[in-house]
Protein backbone atom coordinates (compact mmCIF):
# COMPACT_ATOMS: atom_id res chain seq x y z
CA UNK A 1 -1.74 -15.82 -146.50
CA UNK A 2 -3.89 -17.88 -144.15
CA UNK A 3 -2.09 -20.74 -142.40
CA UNK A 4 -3.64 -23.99 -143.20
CA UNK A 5 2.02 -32.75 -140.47
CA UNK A 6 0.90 -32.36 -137.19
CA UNK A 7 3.77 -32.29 -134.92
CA UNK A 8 5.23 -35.48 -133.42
CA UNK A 9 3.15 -36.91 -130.93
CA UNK A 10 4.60 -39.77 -129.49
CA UNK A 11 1.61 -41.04 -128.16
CA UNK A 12 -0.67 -41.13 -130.76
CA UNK A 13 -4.14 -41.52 -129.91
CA UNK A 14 -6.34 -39.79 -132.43
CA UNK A 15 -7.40 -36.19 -132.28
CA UNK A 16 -11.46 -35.38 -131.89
CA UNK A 17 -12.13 -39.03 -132.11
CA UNK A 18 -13.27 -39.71 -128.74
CA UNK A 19 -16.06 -41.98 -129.60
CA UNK A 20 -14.14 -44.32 -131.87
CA UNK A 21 -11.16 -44.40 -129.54
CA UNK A 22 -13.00 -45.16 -126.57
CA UNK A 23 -14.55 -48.27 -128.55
CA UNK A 24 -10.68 -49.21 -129.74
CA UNK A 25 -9.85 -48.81 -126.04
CA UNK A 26 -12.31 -50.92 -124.72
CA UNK A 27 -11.60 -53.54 -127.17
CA UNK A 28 -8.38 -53.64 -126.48
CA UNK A 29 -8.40 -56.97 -123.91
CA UNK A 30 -10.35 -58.95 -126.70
CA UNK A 31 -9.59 -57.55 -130.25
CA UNK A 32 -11.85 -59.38 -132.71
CA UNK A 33 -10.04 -61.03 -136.11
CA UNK A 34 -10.84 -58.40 -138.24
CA UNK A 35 -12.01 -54.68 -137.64
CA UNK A 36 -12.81 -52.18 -139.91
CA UNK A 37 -12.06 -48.87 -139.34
CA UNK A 38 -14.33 -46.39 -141.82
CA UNK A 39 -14.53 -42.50 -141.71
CA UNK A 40 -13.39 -39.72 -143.57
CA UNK A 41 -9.83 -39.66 -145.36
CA UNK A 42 -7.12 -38.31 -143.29
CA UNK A 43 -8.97 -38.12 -139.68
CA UNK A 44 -6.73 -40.30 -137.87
CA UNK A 45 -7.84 -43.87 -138.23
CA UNK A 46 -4.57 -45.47 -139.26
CA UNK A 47 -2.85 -43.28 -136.03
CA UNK A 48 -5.81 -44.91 -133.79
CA UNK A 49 -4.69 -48.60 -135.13
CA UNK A 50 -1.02 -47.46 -133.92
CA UNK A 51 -2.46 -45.75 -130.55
CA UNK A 52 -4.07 -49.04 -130.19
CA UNK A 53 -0.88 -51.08 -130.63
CA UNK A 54 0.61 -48.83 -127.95
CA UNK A 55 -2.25 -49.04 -125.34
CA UNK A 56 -1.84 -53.17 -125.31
CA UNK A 57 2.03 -52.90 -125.27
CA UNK A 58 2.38 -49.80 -122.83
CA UNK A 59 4.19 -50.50 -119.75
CA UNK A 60 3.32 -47.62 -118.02
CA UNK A 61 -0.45 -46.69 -119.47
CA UNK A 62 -2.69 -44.86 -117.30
CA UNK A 63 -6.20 -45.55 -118.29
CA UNK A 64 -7.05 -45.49 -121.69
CA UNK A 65 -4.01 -43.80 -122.85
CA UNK A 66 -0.46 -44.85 -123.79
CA UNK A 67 2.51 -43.21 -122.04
CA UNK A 68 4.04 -42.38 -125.31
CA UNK A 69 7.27 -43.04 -123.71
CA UNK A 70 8.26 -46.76 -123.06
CA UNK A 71 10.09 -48.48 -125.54
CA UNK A 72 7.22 -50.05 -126.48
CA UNK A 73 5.61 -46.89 -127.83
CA UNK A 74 8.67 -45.49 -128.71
CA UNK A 75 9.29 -48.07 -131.96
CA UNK A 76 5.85 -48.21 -132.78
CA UNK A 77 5.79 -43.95 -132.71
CA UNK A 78 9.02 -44.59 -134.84
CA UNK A 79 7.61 -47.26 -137.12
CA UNK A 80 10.49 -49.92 -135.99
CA UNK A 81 8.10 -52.18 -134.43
CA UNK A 82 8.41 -55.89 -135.83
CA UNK A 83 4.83 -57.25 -135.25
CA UNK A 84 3.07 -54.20 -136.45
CA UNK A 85 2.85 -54.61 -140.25
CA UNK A 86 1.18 -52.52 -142.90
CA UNK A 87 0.05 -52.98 -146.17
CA UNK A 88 -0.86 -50.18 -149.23
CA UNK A 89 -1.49 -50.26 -152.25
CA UNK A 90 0.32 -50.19 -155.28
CA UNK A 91 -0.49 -47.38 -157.39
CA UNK A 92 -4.27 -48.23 -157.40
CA UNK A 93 -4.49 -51.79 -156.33
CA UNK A 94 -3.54 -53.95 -153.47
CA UNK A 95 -1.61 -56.62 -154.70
CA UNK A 96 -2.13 -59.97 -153.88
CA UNK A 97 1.80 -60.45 -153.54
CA UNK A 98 2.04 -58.43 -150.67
CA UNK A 99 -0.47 -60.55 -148.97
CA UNK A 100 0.94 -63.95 -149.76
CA UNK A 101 4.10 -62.64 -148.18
CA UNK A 102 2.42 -61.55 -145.22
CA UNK A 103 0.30 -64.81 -144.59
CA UNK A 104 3.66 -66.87 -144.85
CA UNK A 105 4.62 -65.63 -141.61
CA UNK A 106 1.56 -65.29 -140.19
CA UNK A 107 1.77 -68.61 -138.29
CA UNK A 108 4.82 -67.58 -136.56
CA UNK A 109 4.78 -66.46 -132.62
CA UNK A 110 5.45 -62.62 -132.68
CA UNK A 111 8.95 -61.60 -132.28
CA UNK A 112 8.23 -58.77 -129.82
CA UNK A 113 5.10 -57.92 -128.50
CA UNK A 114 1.87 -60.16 -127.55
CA UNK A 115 0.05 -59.57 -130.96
CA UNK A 116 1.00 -58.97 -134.00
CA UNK A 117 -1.15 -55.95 -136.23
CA UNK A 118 -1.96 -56.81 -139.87
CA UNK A 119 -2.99 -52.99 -140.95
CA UNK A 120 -4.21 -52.70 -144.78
CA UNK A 121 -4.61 -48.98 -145.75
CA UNK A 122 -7.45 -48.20 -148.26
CA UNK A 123 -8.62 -51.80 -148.24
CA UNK A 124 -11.65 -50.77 -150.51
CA UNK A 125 -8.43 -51.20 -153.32
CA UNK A 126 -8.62 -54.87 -152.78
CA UNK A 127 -8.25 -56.88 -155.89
CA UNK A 128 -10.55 -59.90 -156.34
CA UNK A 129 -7.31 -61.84 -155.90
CA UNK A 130 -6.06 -60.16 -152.77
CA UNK A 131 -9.46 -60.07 -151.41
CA UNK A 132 -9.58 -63.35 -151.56
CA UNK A 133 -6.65 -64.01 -149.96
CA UNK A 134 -7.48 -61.95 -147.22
CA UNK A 135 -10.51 -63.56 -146.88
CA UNK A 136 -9.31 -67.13 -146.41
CA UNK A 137 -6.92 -65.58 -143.79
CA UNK A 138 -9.94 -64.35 -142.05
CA UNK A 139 -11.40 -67.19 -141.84
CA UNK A 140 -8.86 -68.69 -140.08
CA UNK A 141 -6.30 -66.04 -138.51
CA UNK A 142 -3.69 -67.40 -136.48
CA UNK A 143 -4.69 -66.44 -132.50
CA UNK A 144 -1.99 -63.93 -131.98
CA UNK A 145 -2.50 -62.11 -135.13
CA UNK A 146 -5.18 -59.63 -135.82
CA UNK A 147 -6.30 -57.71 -138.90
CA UNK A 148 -7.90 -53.70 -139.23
CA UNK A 149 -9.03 -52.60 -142.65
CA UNK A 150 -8.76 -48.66 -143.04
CA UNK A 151 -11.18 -47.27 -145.70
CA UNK A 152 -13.75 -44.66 -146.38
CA UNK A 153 -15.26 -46.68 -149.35
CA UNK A 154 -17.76 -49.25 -147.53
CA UNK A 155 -19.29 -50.11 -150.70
CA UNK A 156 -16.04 -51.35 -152.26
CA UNK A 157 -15.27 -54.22 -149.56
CA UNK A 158 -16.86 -57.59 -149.85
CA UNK A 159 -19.16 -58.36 -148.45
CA UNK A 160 -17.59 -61.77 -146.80
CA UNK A 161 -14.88 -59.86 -145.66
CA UNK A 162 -17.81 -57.40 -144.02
CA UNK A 163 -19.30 -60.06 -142.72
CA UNK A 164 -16.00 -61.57 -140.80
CA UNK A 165 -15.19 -57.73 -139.26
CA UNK A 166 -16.74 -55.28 -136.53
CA UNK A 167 -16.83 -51.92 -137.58
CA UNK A 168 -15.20 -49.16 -135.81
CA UNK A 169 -16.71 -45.29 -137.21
CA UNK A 170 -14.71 -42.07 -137.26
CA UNK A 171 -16.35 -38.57 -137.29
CA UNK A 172 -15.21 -35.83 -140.10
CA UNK A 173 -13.23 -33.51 -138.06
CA UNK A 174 -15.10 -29.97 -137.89
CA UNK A 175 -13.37 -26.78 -139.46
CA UNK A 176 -11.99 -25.65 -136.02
CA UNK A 177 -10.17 -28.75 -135.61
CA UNK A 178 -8.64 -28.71 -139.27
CA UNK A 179 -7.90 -25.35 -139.04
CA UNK A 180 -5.36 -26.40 -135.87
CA UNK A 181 -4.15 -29.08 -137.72
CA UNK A 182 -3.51 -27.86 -140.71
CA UNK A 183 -1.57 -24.96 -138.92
CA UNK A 184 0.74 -27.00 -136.85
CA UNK A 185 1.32 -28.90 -140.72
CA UNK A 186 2.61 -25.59 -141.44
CA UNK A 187 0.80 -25.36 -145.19
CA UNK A 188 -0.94 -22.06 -146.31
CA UNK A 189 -3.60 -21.18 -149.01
CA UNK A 190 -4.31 -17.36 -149.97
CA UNK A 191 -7.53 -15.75 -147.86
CA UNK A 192 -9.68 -15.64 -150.32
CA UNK A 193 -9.37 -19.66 -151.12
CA UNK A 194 -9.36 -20.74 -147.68
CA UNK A 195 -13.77 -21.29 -147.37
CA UNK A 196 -13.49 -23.57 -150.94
CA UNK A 197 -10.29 -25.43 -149.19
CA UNK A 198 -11.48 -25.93 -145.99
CA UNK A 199 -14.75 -27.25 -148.17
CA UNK A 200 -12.81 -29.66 -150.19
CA UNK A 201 -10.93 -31.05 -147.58
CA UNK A 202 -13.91 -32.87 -146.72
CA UNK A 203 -13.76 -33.15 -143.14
CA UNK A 204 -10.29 -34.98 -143.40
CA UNK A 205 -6.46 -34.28 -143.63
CA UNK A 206 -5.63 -36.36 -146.41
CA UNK A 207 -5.74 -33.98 -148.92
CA UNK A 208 -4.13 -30.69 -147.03
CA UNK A 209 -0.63 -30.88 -148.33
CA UNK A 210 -1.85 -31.19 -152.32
CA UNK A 211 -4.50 -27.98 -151.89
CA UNK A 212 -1.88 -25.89 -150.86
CA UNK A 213 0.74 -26.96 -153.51
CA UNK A 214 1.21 -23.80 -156.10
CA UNK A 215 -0.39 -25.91 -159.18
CA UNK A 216 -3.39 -26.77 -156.91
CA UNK A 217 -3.53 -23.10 -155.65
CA UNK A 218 -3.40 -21.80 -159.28
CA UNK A 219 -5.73 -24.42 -161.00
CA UNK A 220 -8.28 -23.38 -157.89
CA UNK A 221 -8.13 -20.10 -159.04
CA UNK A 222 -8.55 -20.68 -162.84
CA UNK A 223 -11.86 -22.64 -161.51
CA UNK A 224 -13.29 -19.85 -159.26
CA UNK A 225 -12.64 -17.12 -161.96
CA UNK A 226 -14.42 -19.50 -164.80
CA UNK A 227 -17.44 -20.00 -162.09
CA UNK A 228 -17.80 -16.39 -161.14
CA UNK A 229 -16.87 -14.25 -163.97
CA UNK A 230 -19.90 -14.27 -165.33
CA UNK A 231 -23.78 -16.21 -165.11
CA UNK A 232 -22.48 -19.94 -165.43
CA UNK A 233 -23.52 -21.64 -169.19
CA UNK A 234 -23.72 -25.29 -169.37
CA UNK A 235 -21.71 -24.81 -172.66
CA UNK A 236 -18.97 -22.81 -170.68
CA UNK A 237 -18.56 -25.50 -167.98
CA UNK A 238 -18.42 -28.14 -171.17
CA UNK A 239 -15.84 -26.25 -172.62
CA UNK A 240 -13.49 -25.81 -169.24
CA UNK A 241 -14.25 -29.48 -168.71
CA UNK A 242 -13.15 -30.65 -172.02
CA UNK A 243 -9.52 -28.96 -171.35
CA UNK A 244 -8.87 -31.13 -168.26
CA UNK A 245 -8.48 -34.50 -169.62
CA UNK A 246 -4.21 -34.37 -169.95
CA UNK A 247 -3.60 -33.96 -166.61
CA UNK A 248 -5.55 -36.45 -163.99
CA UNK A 249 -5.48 -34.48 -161.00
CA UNK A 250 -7.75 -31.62 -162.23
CA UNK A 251 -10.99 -33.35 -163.75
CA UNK A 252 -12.18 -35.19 -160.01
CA UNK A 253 -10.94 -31.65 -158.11
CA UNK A 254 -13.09 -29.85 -160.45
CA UNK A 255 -15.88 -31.89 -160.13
CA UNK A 256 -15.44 -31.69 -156.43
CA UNK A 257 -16.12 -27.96 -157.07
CA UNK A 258 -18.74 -27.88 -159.07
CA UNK A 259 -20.53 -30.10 -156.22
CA UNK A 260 -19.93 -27.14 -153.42
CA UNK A 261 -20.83 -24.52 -156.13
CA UNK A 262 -24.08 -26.97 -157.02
CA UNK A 263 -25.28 -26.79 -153.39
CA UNK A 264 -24.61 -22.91 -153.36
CA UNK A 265 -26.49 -22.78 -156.51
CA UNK A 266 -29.53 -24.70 -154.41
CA UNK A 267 -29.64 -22.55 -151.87
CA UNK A 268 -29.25 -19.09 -153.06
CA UNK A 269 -32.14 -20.13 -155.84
CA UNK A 270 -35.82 -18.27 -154.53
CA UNK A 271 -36.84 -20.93 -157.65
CA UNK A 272 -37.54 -24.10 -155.73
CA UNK A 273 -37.80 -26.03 -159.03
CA UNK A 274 -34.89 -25.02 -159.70
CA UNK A 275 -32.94 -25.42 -156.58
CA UNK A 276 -33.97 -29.25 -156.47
CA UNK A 277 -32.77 -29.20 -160.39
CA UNK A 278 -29.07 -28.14 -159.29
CA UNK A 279 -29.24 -30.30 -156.08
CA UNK A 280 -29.57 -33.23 -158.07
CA UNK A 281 -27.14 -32.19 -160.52
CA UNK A 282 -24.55 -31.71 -158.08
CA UNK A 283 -25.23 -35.18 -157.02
CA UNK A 284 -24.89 -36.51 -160.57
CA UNK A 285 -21.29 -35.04 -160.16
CA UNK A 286 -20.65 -36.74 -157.09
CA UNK A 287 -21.87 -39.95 -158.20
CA UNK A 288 -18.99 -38.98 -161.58
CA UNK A 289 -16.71 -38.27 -159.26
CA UNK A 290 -17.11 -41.73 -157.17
CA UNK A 291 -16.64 -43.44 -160.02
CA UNK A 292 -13.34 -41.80 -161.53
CA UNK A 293 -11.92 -42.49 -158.01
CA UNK A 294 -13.19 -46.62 -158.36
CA UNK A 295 -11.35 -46.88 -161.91
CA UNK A 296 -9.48 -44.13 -162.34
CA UNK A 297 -7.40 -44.28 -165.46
CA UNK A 298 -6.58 -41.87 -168.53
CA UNK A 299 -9.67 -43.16 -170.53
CA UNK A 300 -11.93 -42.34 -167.70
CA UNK A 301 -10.86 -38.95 -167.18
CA UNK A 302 -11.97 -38.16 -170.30
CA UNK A 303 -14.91 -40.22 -170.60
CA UNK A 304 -15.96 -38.20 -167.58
CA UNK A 305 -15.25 -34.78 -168.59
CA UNK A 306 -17.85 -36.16 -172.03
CA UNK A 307 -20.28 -37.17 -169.55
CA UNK A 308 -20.67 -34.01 -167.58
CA UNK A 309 -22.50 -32.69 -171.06
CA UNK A 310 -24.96 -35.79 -170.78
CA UNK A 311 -25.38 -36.59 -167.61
CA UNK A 312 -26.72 -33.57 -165.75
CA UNK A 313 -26.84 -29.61 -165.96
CA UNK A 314 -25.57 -26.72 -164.02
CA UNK A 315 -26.14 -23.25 -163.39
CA UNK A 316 -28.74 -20.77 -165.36
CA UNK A 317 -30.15 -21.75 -169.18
């Protein structure tokens, strides 16, 4: 088996992200209202919003870096730090309760530190309700209180919250680096899935823990034997696809599969017609895949898996 959560770090500023923690570090004496933090899922940005809290609060920082040792960092490390709030969603929306709760204290000093952190993970799942909300806040935000929007869906956010935030970018984290990581996480995948993992990570962490899960492992290998068994029919990847649809996990991992195998198809073609034919048919399942993960629900999945026989066309006639 080939070894694939980090181990505690008490101070937590983010691994292989110099560039965006620099910028975090140098906006540290003047944090504007609202920043967005965009990148990759799973490559440290909500850690970096945490680092950040530590770096202002630090009583014994040395440069750029927390001590990871003060009490300070110590509670927010331990998530027991009162002005450092954070907000998910709900299955698959943000819920606009959650932010009329939050704004009702919002014009209240902070009880222990000099600012108090408004963090809203995977903010593209903003409701038109709790967008709205949020936006009004932003247009006004109390002076000690400062908001950072994690997301790796730009397209999703309005654009009048966009226009009230700066934008702070994180890199995809390059195979050496999630190889570490996912080592000191202490997950494993068998040799001979650890290229298509690595792959399907996508530059991120977020998704380590569920590719090596046994289901994941298994389903993985159902795909791969299906793909290389024999010359790949449109009809047989109809067919697999059409079995998917009762369990919600599979369809968007497969299609995240047949994308990898679509650019392998592309380049290992000598037919340049037809490597520009898979290329854009891999993108067609990218572009099906982005939208099961903006409305993902039961009729979707399957609407999807219908699609795939419409919408584009895969491997040899």
């Amino acid at each position: 088996m080939a070894t694939l959560v980090r181990g505690t770090c008490l101070n937590l500023k983010p691994l292989a992200q110099d560039a965006a923690w620099n910028t975090l570090a140098r906006l540290a004496g003047a944090i504007p209202q609202g920043l967005i933090l965009i990148g990759p899922a799973g490559v440290g940005k909500r850690r970096a919003v945490r680092a950040l809290y530590q770096l202002i609060h630090c009583t014994k920082r040395s440069g750029d870096e927390p001590c990871g040792e003060c009490v300070s960092c110590l509670k927010i490390a331990q998530n027991k730090h009162a002005d450092f709030i954070e907000i998910a969603p709900q299955g698959e929306t943000i819920i606009v309760d959650d932010l009329r709760d939050i704004k009702k204290s919002l014009f209240f000093a902070p009880m222990e530190g000099k600012w108090r952190f408004i963090v809203i993970d995977q903010a593209h799942k903003l409701n038109v309700s709790s967008a709205n909300t949020l936006l009004k806040t932003l247009e006004e935000p109390p002076s000690h209180t400062r908001f950072f929007l994690i997301t790796h869906e730009r397209a999703l956010l309005l654009p009048t919250i966009i226009s009230r935030c700066q934008f702070v970018h994180f890199s995809p984290l390059d195979n050496e680096t999630l190889t570490r990581l996912v080592t000191e996480m202490g997950l494993s995948v068998p040799n001979h899935l650890l290229s298509i993992s690595m792959d399907l990570l996508n530059g991120g962490l977020e998704k380590a823990s569920f590719l090596a899960q046994e289901a994941t492992i298994a389903f993985l290998d159902e795909v791969l034997r299906e793909l290389h068994s024999k010359p790949t029919r449109w009809e047989d990847v109809i067919r697999f696809a059409d079995t998917l649809g009762s369990e919600e996990w599979k369809l968007p991992l497969f299609l995240d599969i047949l994308i990898r195998h679509g650019h392998e198809w592309a380049v290992g073609s000598e037919n340049r017609e037809e490597a520009w034919r898979v290329a854009n048919n891999s993108l067609k399942a990218a572009y099906l895949k982005r939208r099961l993960e903006r409305h993902a629900n039961k009729k979707l999945v399957a609407l999807a898996a219908s699609e795939l026989s419409t919408r584009f066309h895969l491997g040899p006639e």
